[in-house]
PDB file of N, CA and C in Angstrom:
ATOM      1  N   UNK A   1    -101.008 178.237 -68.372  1.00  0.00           N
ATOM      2  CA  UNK A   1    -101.784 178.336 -69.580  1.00  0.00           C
ATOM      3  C   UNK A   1    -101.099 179.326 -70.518  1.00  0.00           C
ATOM      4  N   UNK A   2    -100.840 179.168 -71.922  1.00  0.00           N
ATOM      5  CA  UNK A   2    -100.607 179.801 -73.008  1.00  0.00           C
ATOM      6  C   UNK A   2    -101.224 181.085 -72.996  1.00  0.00           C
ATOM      7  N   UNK A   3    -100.789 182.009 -73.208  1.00  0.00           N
ATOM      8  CA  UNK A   3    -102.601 183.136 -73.330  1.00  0.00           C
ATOM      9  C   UNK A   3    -103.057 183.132 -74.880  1.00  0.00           C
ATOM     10  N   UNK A   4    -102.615 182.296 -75.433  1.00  0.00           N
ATOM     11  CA  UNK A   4    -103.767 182.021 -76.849  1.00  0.00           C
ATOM     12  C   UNK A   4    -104.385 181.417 -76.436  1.00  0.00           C
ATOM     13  N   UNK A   5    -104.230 180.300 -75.440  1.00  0.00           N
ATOM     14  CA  UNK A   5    -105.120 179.764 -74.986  1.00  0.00           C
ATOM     15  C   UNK A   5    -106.408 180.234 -74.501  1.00  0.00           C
ATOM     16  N   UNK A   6    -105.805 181.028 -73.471  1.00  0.00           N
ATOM     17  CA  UNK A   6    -106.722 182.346 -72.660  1.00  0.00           C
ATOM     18  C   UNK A   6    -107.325 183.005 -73.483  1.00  0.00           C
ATOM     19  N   UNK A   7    -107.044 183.278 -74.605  1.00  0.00           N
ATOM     20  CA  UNK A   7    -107.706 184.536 -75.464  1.00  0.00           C
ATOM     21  C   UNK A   7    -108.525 183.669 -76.545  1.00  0.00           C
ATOM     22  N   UNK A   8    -108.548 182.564 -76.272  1.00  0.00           N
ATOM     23  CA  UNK A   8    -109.336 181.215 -77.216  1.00  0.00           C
ATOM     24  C   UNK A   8    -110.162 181.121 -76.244  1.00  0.00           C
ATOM     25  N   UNK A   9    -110.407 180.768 -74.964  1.00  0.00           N
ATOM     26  CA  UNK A   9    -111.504 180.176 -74.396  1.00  0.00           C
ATOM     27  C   UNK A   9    -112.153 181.155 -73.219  1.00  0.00           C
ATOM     28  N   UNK A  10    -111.361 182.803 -73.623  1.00  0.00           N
ATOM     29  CA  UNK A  10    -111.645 184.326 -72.411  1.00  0.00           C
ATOM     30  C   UNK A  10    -112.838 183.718 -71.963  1.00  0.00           C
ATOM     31  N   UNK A  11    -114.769 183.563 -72.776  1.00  0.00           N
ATOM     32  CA  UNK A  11    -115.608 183.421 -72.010  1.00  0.00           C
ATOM     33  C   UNK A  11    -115.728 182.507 -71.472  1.00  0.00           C
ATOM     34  N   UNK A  12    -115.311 181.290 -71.403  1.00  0.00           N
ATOM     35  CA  UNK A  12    -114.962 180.254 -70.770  1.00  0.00           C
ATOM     36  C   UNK A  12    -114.268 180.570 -69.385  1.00  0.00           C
ATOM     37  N   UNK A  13    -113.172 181.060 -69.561  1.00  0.00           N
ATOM     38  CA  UNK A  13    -112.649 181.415 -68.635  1.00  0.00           C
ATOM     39  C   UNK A  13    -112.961 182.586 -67.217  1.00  0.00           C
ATOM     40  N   UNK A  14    -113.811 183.680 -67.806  1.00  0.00           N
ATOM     41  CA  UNK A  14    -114.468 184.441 -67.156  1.00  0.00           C
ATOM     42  C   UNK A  14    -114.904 184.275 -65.611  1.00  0.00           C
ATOM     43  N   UNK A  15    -115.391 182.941 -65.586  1.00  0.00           N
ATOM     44  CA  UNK A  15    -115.896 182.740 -63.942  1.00  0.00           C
ATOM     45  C   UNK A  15    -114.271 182.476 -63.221  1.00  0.00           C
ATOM     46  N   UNK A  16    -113.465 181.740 -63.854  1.00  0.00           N
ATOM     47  CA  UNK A  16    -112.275 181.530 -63.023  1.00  0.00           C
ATOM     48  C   UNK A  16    -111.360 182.471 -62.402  1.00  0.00           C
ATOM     49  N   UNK A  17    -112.003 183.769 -63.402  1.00  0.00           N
ATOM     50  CA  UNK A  17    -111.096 184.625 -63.373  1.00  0.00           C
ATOM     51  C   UNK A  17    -112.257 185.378 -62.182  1.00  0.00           C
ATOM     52  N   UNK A  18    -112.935 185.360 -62.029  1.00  0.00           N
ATOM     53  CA  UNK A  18    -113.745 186.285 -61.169  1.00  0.00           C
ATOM     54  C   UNK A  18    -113.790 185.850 -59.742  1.00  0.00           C
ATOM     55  N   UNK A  19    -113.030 184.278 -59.907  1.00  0.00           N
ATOM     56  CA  UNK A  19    -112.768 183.385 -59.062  1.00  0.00           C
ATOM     57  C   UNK A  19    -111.689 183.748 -57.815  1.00  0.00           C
ATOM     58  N   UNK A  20    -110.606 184.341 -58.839  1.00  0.00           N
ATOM     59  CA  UNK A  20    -109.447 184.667 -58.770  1.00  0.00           C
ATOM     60  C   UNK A  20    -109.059 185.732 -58.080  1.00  0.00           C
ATOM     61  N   UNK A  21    -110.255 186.843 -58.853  1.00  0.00           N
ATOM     62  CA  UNK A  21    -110.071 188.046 -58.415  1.00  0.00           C
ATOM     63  C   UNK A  21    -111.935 188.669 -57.863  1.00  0.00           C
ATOM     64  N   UNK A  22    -112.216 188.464 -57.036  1.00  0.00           N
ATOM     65  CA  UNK A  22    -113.888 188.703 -57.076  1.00  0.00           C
ATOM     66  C   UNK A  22    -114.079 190.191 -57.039  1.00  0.00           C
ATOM     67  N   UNK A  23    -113.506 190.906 -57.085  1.00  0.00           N
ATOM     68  CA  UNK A  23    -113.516 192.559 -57.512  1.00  0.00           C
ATOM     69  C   UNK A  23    -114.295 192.906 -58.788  1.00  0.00           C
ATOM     70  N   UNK A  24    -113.536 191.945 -59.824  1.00  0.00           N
ATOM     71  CA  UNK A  24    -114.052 191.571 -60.967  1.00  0.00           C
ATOM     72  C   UNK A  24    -115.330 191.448 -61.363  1.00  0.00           C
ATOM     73  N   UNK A  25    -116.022 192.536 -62.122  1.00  0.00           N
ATOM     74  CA  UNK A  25    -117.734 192.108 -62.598  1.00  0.00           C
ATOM     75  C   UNK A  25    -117.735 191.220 -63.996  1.00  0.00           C
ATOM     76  N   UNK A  26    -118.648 190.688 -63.714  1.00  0.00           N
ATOM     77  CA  UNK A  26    -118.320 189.614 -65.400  1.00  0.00           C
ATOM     78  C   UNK A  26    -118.581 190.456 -66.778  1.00  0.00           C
ATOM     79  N   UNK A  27    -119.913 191.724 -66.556  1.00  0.00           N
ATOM     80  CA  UNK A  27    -119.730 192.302 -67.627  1.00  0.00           C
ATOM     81  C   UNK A  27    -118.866 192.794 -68.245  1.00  0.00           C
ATOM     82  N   UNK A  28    -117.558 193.253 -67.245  1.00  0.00           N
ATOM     83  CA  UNK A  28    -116.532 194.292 -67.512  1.00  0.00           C
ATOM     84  C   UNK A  28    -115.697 193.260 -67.775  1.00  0.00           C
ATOM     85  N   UNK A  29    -115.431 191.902 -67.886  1.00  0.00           N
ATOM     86  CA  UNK A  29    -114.472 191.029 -68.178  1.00  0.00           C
ATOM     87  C   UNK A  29    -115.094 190.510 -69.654  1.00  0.00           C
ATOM     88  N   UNK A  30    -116.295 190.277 -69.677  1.00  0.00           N
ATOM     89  CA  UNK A  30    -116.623 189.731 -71.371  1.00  0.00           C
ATOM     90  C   UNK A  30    -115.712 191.042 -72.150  1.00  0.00           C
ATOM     91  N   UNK A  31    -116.184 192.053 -72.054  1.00  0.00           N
ATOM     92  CA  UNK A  31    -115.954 193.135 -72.640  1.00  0.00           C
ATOM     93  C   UNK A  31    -113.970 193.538 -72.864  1.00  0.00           C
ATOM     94  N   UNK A  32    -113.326 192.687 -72.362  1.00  0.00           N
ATOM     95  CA  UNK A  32    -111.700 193.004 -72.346  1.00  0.00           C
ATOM     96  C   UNK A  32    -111.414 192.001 -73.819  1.00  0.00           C
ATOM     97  N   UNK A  33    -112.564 190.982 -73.689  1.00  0.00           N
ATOM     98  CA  UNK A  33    -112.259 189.780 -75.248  1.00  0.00           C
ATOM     99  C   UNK A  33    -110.814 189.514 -74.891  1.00  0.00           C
ATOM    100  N   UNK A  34    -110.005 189.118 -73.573  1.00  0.00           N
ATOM    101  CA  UNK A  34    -109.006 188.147 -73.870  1.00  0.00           C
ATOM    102  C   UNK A  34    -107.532 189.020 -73.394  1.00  0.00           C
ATOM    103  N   UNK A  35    -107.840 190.351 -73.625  1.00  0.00           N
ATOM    104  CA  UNK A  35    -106.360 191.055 -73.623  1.00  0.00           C
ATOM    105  C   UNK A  35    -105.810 191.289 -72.105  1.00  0.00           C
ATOM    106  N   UNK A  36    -104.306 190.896 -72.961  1.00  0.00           N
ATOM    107  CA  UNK A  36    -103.571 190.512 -71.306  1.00  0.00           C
ATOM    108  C   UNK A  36    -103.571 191.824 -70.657  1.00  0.00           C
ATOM    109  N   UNK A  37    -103.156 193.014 -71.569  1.00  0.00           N
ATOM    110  CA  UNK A  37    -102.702 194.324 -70.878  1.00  0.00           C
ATOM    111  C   UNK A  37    -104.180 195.119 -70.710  1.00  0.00           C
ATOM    112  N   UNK A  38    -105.440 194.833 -71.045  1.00  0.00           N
ATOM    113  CA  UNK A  38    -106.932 195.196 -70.950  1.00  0.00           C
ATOM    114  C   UNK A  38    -107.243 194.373 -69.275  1.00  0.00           C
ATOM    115  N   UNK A  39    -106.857 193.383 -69.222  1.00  0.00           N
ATOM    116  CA  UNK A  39    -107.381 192.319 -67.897  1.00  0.00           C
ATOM    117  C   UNK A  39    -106.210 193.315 -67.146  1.00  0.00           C
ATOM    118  N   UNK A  40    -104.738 193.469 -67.050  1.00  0.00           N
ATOM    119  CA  UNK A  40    -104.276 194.186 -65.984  1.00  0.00           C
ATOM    120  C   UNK A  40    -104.195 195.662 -65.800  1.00  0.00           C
ATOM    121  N   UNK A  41    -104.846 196.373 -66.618  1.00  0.00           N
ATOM    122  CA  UNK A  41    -105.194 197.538 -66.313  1.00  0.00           C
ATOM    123  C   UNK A  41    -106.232 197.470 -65.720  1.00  0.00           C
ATOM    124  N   UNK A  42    -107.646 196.739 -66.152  1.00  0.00           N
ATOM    125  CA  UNK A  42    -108.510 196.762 -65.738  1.00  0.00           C
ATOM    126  C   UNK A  42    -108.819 196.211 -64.085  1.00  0.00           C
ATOM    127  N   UNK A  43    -108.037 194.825 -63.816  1.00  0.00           N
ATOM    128  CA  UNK A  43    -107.736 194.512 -62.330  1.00  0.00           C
ATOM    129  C   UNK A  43    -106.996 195.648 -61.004  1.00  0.00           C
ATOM    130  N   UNK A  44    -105.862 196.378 -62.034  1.00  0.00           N
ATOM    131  CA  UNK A  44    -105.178 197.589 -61.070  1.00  0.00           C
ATOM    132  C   UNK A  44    -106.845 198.315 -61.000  1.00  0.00           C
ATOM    133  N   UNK A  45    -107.040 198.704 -61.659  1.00  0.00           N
ATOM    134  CA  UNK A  45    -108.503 199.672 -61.466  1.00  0.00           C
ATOM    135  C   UNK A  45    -109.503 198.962 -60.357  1.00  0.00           C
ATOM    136  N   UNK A  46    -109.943 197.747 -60.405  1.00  0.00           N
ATOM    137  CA  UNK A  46    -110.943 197.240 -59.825  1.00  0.00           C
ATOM    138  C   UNK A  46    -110.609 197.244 -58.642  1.00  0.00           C
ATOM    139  N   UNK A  47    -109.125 196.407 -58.294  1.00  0.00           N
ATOM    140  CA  UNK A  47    -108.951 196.125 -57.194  1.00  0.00           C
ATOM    141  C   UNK A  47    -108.094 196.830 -56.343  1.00  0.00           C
ATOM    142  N   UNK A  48    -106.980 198.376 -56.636  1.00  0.00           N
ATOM    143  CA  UNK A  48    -107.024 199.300 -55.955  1.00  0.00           C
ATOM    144  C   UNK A  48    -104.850 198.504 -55.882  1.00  0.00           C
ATOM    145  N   UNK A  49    -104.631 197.723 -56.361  1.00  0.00           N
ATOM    146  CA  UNK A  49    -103.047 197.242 -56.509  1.00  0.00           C
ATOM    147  C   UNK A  49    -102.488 197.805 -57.467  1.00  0.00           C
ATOM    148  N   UNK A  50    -101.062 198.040 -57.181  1.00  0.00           N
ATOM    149  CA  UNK A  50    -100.526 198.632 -58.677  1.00  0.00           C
ATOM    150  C   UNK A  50     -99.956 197.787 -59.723  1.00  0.00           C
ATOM    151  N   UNK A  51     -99.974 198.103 -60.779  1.00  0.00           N
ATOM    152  CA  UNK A  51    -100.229 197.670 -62.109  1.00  0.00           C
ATOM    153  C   UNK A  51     -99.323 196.353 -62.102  1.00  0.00           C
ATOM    154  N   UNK A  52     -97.750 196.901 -61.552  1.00  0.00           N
ATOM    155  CA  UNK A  52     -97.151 195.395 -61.581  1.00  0.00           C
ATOM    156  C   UNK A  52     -97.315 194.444 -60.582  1.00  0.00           C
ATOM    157  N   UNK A  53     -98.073 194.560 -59.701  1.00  0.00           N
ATOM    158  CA  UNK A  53     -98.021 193.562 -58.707  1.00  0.00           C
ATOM    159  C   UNK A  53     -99.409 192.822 -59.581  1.00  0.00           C
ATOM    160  N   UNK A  54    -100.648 193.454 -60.460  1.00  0.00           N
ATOM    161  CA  UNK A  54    -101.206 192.486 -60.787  1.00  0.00           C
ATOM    162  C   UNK A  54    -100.529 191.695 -62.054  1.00  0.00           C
ATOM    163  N   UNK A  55     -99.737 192.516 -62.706  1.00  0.00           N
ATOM    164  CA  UNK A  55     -99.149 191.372 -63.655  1.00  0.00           C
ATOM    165  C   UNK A  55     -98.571 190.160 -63.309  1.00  0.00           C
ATOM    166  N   UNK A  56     -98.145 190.501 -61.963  1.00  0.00           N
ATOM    167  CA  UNK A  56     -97.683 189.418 -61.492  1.00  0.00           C
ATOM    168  C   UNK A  56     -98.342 188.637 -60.799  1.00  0.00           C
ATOM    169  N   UNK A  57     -99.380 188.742 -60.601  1.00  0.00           N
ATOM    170  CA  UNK A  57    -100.597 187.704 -59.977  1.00  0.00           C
ATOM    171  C   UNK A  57    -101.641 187.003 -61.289  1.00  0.00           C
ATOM    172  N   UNK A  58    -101.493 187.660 -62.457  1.00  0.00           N
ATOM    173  CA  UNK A  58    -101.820 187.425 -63.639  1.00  0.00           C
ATOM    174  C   UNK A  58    -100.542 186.486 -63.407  1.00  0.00           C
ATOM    175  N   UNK A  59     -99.612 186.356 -64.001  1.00  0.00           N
ATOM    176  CA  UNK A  59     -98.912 185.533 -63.918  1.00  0.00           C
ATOM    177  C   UNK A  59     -98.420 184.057 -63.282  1.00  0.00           C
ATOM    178  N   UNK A  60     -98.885 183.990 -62.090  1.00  0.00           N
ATOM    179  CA  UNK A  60     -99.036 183.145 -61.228  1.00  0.00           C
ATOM    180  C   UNK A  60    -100.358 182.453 -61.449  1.00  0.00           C
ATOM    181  N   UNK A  61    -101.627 183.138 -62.095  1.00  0.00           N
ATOM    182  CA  UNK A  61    -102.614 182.396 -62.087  1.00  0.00           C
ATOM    183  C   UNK A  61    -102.437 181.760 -63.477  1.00  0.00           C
ATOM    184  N   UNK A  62    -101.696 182.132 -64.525  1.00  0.00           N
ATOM    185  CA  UNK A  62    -101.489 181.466 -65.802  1.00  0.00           C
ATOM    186  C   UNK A  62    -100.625 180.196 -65.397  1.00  0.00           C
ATOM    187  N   UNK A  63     -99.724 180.079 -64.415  1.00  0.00           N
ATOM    188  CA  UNK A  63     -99.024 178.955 -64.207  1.00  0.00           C
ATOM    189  C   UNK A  63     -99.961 177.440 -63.616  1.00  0.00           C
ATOM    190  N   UNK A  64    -101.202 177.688 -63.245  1.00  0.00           N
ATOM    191  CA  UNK A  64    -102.048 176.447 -63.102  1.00  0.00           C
ATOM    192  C   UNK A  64    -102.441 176.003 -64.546  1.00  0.00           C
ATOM    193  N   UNK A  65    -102.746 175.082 -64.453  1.00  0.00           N
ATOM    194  CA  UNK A  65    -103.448 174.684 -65.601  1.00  0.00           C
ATOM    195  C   UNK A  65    -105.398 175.087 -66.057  1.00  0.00           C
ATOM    196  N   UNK A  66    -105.113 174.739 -67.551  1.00  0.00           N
ATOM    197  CA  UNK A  66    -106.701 175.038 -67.841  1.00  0.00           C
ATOM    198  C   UNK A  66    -108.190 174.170 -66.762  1.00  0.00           C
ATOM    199  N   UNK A  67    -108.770 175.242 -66.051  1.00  0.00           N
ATOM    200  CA  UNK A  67    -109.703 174.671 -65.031  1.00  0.00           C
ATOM    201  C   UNK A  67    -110.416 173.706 -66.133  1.00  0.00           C
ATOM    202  N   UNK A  68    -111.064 172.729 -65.156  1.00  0.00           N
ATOM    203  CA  UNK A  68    -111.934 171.398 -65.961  1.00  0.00           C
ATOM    204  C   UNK A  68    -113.234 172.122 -66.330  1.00  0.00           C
ATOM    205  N   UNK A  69    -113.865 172.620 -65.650  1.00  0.00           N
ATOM    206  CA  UNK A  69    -114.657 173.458 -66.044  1.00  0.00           C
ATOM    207  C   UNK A  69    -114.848 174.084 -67.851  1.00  0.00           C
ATOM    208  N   UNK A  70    -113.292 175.124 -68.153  1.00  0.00           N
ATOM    209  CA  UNK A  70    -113.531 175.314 -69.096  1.00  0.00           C
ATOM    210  C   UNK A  70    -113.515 173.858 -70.462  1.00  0.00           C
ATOM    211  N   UNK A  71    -112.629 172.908 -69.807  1.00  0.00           N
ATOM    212  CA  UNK A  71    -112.253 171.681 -70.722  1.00  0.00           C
ATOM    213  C   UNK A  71    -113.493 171.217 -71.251  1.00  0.00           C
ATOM    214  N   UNK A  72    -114.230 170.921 -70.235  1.00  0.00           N
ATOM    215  CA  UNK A  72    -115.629 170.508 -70.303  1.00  0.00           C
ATOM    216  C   UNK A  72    -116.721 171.238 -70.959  1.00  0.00           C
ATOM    217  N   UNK A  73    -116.177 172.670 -71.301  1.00  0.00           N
ATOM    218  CA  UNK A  73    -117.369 173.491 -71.816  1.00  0.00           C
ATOM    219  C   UNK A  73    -118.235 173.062 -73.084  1.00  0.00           C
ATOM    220  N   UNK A  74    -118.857 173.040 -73.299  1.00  0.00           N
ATOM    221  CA  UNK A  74    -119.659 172.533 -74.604  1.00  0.00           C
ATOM    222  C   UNK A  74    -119.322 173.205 -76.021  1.00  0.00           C
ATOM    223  N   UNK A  75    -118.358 174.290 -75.844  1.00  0.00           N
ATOM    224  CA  UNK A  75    -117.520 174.883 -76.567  1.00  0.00           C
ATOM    225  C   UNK A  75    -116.901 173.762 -77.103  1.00  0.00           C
ATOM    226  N   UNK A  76    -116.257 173.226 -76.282  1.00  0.00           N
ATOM    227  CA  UNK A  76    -115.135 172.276 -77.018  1.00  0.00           C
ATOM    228  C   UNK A  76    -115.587 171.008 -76.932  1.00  0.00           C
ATOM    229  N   UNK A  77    -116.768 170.312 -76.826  1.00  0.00           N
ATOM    230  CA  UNK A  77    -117.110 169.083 -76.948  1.00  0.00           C
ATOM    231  C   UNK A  77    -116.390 168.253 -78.250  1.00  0.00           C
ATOM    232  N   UNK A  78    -116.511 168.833 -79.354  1.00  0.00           N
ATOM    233  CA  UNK A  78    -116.154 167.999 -80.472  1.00  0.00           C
ATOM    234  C   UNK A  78    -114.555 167.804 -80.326  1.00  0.00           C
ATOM    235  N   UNK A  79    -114.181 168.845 -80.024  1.00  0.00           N
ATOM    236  CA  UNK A  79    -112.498 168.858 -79.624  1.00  0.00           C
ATOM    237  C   UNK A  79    -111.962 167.509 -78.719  1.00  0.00           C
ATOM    238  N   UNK A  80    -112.561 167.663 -77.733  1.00  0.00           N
ATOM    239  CA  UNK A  80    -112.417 166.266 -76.309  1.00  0.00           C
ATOM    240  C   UNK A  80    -113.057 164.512 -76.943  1.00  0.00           C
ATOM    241  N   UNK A  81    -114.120 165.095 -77.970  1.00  0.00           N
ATOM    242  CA  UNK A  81    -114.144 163.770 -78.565  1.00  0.00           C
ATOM    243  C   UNK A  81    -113.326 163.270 -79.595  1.00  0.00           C
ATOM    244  N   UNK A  82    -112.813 164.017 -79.972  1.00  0.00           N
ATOM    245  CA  UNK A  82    -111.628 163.751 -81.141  1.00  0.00           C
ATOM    246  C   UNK A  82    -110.597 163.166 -80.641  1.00  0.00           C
ATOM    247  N   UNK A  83    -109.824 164.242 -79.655  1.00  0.00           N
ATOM    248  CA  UNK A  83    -109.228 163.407 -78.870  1.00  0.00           C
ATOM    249  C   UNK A  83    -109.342 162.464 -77.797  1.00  0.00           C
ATOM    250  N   UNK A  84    -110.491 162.091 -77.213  1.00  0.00           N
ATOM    251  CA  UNK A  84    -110.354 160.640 -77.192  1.00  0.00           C
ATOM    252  C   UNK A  84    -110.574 159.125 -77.519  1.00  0.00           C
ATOM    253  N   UNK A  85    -110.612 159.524 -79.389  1.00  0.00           N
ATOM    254  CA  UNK A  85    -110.307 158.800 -80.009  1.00  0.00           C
ATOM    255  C   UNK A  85    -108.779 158.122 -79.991  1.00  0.00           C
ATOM    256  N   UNK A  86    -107.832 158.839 -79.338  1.00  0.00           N
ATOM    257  CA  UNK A  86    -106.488 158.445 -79.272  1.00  0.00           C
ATOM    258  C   UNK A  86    -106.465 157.141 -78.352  1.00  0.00           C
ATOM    259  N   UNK A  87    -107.621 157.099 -77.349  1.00  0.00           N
ATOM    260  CA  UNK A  87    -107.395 155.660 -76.344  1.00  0.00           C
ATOM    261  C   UNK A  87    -107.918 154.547 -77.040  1.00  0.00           C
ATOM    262  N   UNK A  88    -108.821 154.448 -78.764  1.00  0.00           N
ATOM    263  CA  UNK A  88    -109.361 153.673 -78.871  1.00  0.00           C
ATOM    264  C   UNK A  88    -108.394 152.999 -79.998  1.00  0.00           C
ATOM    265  N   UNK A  89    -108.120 151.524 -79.680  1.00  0.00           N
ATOM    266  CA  UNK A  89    -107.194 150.723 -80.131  1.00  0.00           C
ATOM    267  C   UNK A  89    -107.693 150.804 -82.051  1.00  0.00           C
ATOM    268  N   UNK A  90    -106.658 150.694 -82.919  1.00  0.00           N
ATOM    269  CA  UNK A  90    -106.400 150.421 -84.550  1.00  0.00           C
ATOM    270  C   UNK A  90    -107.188 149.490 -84.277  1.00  0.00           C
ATOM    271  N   UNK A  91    -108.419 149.867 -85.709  1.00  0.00           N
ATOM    272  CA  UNK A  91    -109.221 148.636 -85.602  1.00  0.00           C
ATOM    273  C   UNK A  91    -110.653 148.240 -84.965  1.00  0.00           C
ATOM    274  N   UNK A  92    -110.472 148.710 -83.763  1.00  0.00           N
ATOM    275  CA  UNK A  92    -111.490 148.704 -82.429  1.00  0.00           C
ATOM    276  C   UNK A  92    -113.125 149.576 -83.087  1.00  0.00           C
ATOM    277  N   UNK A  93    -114.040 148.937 -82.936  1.00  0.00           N
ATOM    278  CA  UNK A  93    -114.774 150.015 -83.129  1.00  0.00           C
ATOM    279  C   UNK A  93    -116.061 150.266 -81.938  1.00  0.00           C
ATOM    280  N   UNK A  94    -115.428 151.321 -82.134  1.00  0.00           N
ATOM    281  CA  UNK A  94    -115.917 152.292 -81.224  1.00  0.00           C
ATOM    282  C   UNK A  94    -117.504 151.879 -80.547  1.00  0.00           C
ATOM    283  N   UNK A  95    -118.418 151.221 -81.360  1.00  0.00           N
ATOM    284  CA  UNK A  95    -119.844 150.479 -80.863  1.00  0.00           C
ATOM    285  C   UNK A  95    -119.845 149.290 -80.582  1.00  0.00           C
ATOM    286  N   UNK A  96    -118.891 148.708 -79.879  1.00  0.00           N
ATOM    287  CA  UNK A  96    -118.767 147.198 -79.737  1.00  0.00           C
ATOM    288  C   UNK A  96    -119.187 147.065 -78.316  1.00  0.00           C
ATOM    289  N   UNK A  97    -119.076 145.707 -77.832  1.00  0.00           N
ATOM    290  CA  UNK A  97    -119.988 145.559 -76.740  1.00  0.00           C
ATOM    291  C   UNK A  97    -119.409 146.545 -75.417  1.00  0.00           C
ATOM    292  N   UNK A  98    -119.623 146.858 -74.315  1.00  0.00           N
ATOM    293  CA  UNK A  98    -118.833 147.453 -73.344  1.00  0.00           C
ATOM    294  C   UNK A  98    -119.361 146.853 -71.747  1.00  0.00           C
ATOM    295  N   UNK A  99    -118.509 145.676 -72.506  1.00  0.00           N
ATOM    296  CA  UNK A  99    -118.979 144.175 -71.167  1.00  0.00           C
ATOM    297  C   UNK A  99    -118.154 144.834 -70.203  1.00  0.00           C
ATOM    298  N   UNK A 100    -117.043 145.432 -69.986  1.00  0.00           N
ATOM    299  CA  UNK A 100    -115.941 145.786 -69.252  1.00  0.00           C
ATOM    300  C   UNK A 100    -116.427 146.451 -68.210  1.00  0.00           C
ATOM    301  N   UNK A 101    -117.366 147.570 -68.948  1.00  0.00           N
ATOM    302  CA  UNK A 101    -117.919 148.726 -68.496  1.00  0.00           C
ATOM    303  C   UNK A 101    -119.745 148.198 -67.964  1.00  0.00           C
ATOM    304  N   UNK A 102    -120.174 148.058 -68.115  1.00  0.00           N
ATOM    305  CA  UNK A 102    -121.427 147.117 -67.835  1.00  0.00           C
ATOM    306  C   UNK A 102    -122.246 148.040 -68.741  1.00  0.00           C
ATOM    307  N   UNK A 103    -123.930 148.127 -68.515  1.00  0.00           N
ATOM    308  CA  UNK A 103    -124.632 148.432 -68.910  1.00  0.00           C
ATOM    309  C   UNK A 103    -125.280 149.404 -67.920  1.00  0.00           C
ATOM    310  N   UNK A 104    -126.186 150.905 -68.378  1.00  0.00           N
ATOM    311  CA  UNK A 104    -126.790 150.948 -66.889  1.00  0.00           C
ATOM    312  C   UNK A 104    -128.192 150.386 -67.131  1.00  0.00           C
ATOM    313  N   UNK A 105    -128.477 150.294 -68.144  1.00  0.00           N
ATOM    314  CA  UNK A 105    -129.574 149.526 -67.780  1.00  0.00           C
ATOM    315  C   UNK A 105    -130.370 148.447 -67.639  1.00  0.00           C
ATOM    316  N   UNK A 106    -129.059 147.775 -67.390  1.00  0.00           N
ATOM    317  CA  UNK A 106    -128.959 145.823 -66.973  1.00  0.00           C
ATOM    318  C   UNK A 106    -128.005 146.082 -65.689  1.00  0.00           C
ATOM    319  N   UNK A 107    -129.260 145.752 -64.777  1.00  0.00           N
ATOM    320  CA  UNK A 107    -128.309 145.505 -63.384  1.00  0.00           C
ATOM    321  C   UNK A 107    -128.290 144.111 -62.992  1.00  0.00           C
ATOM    322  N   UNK A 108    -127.357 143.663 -62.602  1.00  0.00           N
ATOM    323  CA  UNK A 108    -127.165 142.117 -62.195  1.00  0.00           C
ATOM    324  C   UNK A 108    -127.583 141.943 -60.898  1.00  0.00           C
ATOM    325  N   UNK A 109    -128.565 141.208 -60.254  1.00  0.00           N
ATOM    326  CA  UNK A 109    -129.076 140.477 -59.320  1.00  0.00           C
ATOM    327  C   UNK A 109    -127.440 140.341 -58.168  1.00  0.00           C
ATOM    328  N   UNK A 110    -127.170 140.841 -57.169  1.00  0.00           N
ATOM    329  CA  UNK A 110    -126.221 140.065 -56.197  1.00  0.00           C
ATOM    330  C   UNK A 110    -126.243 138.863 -55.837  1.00  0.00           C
ATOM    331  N   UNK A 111    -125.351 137.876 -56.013  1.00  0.00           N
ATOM    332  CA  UNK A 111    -125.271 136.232 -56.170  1.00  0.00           C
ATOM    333  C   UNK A 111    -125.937 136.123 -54.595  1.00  0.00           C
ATOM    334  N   UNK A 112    -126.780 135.347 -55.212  1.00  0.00           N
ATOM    335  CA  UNK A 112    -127.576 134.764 -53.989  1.00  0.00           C
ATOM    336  C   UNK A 112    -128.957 135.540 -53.529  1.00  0.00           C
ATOM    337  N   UNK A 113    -129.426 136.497 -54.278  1.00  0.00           N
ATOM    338  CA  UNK A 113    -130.377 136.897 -54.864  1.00  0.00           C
ATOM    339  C   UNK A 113    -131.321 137.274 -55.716  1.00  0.00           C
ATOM    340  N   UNK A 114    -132.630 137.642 -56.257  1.00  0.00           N
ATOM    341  CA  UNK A 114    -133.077 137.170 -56.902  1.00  0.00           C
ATOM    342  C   UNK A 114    -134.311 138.363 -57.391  1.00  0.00           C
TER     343      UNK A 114
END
């Protein structure tokens, strides 16, 4: 992950990070708002490691990708619908039937029942 990224979606991110490191209280993580050198001072403090070994576990946890969790946050709903406007074909509109996909609330009888 980018850390603009990180510093775009910190409360989002908060549980992952507490995930990461459970030393971590969530009040004391809202309160850093995002900063890389605030999160590893504050982790050397919590968790009793010295300063560069957490940068470097900061580091390693930036190399996964953004948890689904935050993707999904309701933060970014309009964001995820925008883009997936990109799967819907020139033209296509978007309220057309979705025979493909069925209905849920038309269930079809199993052939040979009734």
């Amino acid at each position: 992950m980018d850390w603009k990224v990180i510093q775009k979606e910190w409360t989002a991110l908060v549980p992952a990070i507490m995930e990461q490191w459970p030393e971590a209280e969530e009040e004391d993580l809202l309160q850093l708002d995002g900063s890389r050198d605030a999160l590893a001072a504050y982790l050397t403090q919590a968790t009793g490691r010295g300063y560069d070994e957490v940068q470097e576990e900061i580091s390693e946890w930036r190399e996964g990708g953004v948890p689904a969790d935050v993707r999904m946050d309701e933060v970014n709903d309009n964001l995820n619908i925008r883009a997936s406007a990109r799967h819907i074909g020139e033209g296509e509109d978007v309220y057309d039937d979705d025979k493909a996909f069925g209905d849920d609330d038309q269930v079809e009888a199993p052939v040979g029942r009734s």
